[in-house]
Protein backbone atom coordinates (compact mmCIF):
# COMPACT_ATOMS: atom_id res chain seq x y z
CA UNK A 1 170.16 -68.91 0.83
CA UNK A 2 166.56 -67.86 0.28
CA UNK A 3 164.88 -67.01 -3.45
CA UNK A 4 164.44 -63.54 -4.17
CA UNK A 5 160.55 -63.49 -4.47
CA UNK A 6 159.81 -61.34 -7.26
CA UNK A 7 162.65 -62.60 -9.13
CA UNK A 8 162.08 -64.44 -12.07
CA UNK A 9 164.43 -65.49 -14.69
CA UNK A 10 163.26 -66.60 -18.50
CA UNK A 11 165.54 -68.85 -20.21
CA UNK A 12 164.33 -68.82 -23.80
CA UNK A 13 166.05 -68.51 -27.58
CA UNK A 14 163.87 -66.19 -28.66
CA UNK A 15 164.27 -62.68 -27.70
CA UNK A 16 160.53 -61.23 -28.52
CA UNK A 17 159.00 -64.05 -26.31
CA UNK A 18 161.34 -62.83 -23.44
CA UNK A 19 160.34 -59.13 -24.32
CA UNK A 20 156.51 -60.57 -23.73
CA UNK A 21 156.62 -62.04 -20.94
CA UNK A 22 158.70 -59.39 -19.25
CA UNK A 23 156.33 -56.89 -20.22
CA UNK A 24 153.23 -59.63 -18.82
CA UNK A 25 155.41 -59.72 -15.65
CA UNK A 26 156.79 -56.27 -14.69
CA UNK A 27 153.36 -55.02 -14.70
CA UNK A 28 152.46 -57.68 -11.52
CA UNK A 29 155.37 -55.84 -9.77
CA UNK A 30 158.02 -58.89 -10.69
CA UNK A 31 161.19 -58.80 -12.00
CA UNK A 32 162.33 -60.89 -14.91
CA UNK A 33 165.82 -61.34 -16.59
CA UNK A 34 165.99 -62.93 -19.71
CA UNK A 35 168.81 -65.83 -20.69
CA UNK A 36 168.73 -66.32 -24.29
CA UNK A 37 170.12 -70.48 -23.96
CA UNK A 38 170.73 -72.80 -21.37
CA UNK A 39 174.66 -71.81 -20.63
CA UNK A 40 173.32 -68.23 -20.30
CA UNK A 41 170.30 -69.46 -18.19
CA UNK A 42 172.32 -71.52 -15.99
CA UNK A 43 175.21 -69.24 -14.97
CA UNK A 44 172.40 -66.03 -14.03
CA UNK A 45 170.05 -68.59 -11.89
CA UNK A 46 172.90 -69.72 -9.76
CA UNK A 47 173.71 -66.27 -9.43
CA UNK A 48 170.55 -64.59 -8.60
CA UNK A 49 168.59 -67.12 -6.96
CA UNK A 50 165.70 -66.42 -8.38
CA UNK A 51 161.79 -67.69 -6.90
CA UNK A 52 161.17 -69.01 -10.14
CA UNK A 53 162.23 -70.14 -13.91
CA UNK A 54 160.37 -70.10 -17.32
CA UNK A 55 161.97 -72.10 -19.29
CA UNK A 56 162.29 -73.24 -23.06
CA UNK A 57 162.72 -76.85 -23.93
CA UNK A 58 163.51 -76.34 -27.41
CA UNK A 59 166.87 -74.30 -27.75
CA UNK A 60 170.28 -74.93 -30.07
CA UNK A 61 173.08 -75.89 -27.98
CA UNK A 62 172.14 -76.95 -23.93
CA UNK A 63 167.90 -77.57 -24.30
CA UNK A 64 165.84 -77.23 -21.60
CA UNK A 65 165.52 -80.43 -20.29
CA UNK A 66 169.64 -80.11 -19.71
CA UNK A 67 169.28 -77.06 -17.78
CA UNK A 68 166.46 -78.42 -15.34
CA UNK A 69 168.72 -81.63 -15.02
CA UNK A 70 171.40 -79.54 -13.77
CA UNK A 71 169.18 -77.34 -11.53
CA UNK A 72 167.75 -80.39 -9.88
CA UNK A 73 171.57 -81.81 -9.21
CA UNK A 74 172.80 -78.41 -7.69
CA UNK A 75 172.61 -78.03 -4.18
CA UNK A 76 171.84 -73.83 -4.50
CA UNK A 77 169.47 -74.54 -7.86
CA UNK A 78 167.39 -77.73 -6.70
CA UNK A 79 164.63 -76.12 -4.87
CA UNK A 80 163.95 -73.82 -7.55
CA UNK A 81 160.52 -74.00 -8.89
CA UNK A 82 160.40 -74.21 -12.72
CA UNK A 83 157.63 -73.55 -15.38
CA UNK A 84 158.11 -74.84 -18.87
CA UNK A 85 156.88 -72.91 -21.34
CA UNK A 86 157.10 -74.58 -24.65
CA UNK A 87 156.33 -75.08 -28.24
CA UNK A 88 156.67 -78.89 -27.67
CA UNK A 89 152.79 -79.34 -27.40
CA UNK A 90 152.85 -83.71 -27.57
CA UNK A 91 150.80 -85.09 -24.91
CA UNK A 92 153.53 -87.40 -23.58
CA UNK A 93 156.14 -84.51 -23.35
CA UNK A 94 153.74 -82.92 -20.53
CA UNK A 95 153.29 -85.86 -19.31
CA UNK A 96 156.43 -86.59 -18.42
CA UNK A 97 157.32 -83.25 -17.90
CA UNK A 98 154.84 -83.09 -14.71
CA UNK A 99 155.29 -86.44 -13.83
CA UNK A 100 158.35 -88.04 -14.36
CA UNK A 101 160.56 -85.12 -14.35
CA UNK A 102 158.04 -83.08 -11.65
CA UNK A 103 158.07 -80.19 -13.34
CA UNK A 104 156.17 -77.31 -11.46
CA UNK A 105 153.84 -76.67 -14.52
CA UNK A 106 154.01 -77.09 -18.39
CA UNK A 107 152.60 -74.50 -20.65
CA UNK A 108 152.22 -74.60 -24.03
CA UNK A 109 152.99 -72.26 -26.59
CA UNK A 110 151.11 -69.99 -28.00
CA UNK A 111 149.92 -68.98 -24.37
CA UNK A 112 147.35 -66.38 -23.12
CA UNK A 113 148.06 -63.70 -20.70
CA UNK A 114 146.16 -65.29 -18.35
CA UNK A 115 147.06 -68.71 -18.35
CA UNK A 116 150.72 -67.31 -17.70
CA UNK A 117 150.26 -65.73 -14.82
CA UNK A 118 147.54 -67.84 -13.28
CA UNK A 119 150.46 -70.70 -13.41
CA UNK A 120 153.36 -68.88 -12.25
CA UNK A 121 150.95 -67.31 -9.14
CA UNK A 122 149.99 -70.72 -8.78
CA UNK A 123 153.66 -71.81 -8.32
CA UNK A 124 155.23 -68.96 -6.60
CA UNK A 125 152.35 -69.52 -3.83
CA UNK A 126 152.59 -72.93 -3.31
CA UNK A 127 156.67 -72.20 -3.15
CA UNK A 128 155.73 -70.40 -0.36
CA UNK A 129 153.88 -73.12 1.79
């Protein structure tokens, strides 16, 4: 089944950073639904398919690095592209983020506008390749 392309999904623990970049997002004609954890975030990506997830690495309960495990094992979830966004700023941790794990890009937190959205454009076009 094919990705809704202007569907994004945010899985984050903090519900003013999913306010933001909803706000960042809506305005480029996308359309973003928060998760606030990795059960949440899980459940509403199999569900809507979407063409792309933010996502936390740093949240109680399942962390980030969970949910992209179980993305990448799920048949409907795999081909997924996924940007983390993160406070987790150690050089190694993007490292193996984009390299080991293959990440589609690693931001760090605190982000600017721009960086944001040149990423996920970034992402979403070369999804579409």
């Amino acid at each position: 089944m094919a990705a809704e392309s202007n569907k994004v999904v945010c899985i984050e623990d903090e519900p003013g950073v999913i306010e933001l970049i909803r706000l960042i997002l809506e305005r480029r004609g996308l359309e973003v639904t928060g998760a606030e954890g990795g059960t949440e975030g899980l459940k509403i990506v199999k569900a809507l398919k979407p063409a792309l997830v933010l996502l936390d690495l740093m949240m109680p309960g399942m962390d980030g690095w969970e949910v992209y495990r179980r993305m990448k094992a799920d048949e409907d979830m795999k081909n997924i592209p996924v940007i983390i966004v993160t406070a987790k700023a150690e050089g190694i941790d993007e490292v193996l983020a984009k390299h080991i794990a293959k990440v589609d890009d690693y931001i760090k937190k605190p982000f600017s506008l721009q960086e944001l959205v040149q990423s996920i454009e970034r992402v979403l076009n070369r999804s579409l390749d």
